[in-house]
N, C-alpha and C. Protein backbone atom coordinates (compact mmCIF):
# COMPACT_ATOMS: atom_id res chain seq x y z
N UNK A 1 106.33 97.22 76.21
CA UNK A 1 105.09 97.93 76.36
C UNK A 1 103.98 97.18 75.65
N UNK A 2 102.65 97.58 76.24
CA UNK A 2 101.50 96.48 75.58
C UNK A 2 100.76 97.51 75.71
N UNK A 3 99.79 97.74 74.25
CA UNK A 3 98.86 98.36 74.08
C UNK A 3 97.49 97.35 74.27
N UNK A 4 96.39 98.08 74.70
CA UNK A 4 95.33 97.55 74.72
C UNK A 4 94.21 98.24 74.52
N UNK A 5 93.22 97.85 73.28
CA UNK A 5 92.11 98.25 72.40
C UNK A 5 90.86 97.75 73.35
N UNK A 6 89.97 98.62 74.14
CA UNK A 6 88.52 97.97 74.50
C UNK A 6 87.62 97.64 73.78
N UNK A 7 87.40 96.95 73.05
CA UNK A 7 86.17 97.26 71.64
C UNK A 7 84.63 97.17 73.15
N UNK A 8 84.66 97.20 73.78
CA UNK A 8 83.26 97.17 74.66
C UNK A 8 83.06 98.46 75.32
N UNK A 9 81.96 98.86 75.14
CA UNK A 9 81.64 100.11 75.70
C UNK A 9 81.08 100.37 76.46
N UNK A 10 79.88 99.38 77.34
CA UNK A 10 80.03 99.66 78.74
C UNK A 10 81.33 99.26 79.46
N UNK A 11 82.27 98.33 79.08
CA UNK A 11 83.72 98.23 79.89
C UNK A 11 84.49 99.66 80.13
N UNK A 12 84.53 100.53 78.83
CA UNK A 12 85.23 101.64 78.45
C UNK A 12 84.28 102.85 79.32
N UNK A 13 83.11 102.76 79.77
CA UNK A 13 82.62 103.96 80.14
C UNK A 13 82.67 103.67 81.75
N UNK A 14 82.61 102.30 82.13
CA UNK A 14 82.93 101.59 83.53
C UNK A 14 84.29 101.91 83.88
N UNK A 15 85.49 101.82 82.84
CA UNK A 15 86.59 102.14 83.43
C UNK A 15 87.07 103.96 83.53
N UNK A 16 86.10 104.37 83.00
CA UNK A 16 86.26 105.63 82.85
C UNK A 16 86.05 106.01 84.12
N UNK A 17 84.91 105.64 84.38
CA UNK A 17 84.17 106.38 85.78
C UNK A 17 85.14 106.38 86.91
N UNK A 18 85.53 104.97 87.00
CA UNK A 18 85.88 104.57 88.18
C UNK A 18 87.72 105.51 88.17
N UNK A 19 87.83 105.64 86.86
CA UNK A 19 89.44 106.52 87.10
C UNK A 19 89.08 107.56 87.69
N UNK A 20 88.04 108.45 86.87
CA UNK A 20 87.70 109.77 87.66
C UNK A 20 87.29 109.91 88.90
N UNK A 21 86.73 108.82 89.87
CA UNK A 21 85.96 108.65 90.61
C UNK A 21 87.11 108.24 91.65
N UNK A 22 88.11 107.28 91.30
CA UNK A 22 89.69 107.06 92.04
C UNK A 22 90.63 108.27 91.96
N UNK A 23 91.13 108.95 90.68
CA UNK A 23 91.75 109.61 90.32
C UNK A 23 93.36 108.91 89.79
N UNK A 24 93.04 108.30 89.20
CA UNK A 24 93.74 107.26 88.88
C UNK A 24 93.70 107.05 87.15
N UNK A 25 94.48 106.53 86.33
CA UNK A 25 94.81 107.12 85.27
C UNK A 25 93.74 105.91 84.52
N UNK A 26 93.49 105.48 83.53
CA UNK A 26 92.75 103.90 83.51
C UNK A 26 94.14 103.01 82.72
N UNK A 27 95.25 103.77 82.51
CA UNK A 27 96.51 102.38 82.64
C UNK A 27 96.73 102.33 83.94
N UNK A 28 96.74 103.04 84.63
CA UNK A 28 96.73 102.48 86.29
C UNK A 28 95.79 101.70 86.81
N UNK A 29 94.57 101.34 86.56
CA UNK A 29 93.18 100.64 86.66
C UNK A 29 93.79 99.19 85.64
N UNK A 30 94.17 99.90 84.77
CA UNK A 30 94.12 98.49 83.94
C UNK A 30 95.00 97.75 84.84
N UNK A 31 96.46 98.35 84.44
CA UNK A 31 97.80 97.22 85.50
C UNK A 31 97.53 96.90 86.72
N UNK A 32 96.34 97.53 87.65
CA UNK A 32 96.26 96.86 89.01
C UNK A 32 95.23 95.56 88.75
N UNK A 33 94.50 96.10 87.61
CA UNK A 33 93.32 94.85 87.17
C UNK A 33 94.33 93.21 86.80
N UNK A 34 94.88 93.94 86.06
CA UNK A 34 95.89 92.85 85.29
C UNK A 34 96.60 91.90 86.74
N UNK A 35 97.10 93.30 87.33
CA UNK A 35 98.24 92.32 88.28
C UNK A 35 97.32 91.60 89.40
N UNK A 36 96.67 92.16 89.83
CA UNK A 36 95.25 91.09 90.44
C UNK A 36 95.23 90.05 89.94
N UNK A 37 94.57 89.85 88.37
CA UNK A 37 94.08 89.04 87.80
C UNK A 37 94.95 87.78 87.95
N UNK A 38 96.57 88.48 87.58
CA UNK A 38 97.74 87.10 87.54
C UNK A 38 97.81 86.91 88.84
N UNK A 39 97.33 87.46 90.02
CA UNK A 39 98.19 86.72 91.31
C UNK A 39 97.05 85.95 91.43
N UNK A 40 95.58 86.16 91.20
CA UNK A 40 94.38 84.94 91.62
C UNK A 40 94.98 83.66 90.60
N UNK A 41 95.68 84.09 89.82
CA UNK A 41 95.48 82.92 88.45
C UNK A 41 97.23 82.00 89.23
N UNK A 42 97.68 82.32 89.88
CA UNK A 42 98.73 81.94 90.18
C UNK A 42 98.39 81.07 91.84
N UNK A 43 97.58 81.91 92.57
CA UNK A 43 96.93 81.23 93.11
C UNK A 43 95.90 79.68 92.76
N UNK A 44 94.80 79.91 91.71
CA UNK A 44 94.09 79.29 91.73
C UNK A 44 95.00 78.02 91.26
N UNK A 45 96.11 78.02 90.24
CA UNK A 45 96.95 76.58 89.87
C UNK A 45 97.55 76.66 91.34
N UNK A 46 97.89 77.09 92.18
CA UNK A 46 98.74 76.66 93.70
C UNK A 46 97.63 75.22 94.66
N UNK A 47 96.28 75.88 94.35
CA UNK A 47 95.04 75.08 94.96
C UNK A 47 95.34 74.26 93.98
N UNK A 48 94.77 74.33 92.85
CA UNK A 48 94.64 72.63 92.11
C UNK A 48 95.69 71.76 92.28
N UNK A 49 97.11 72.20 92.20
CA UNK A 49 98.16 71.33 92.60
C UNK A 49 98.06 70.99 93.58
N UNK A 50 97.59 71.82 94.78
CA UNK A 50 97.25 70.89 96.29
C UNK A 50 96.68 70.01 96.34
N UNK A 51 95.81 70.32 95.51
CA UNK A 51 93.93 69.60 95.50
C UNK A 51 95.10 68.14 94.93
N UNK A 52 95.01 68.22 93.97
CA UNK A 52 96.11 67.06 92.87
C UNK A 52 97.20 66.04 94.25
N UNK A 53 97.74 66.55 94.76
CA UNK A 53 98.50 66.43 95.71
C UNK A 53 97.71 65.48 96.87
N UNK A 54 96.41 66.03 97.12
CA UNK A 54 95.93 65.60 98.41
C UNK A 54 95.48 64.54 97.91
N UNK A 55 94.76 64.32 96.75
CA UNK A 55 93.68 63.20 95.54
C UNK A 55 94.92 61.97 95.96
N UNK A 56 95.97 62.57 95.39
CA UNK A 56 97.45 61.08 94.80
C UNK A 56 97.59 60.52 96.27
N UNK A 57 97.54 61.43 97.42
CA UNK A 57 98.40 60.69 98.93
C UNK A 57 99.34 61.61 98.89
N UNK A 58 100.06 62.29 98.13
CA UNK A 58 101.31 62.34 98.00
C UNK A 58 101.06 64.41 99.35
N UNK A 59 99.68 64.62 99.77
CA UNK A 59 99.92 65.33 100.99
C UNK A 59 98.76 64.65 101.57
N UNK A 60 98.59 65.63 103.20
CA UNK A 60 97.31 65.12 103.72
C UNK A 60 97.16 66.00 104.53
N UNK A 61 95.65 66.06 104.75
CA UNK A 61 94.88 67.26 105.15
C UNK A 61 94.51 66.87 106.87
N UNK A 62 95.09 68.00 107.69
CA UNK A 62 95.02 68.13 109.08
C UNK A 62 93.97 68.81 109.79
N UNK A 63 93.56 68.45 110.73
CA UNK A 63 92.61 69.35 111.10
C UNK A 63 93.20 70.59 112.07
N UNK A 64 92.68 71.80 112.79
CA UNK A 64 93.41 73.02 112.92
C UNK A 64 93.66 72.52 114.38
N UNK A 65 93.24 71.63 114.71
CA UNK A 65 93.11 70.59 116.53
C UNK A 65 94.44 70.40 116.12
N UNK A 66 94.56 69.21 115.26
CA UNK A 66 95.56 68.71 115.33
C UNK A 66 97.23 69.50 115.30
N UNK A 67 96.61 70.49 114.08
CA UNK A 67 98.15 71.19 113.96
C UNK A 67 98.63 71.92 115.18
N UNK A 68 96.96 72.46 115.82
CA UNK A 68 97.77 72.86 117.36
C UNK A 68 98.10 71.94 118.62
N UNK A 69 97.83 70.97 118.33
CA UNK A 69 98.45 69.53 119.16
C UNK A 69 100.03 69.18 118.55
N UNK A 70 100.28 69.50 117.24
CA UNK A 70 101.64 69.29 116.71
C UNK A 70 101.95 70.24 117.15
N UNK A 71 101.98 71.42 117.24
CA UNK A 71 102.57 72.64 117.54
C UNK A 71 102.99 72.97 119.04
N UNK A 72 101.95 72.69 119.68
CA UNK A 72 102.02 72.39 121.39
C UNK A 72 101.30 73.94 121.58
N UNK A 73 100.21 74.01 120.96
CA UNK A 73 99.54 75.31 121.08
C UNK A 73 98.45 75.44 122.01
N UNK A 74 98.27 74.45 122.28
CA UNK A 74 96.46 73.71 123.19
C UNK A 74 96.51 74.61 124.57
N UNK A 75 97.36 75.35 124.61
CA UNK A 75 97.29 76.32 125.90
C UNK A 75 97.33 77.49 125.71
């Protein structure tokens, strides 16, 4: 379990609203905030490793023509 202290008080009166206003508890606001937060952050290192990837050679970037010419989609 993880406790968490807001010391900010428009954050604390922002998350207030929006529970009453959802009906939703604000540890339920918080953990959907949280689990958001980690899937963009899990995302955003997935891009830089691409990005990293495409920089070295080691991938390479297609155009959406082409992948439907690999695919045999052009019809």
């Amino acid at each position: 379990m993880l406790a968490v202290k807001i010391n900010d008080p428009w954050l604390e009166e922002h998350l207030k609203f929006e529970s009453k206003n959802l009906g939703k508890s604000r540890s339920a606001l918080v953990r959907e905030a949280l689990d958001r937060y980690l899937e963009d952050l899990e995302d955003y290192r997935d891009a830089v490793s691409a990005m990293a990837d495409i920089k070295s050679g080691k991938s390479q970037v297609i155009s959406s023509a082409e992948m439907d010419r690999r695919l045999d989609l052009a019809n």
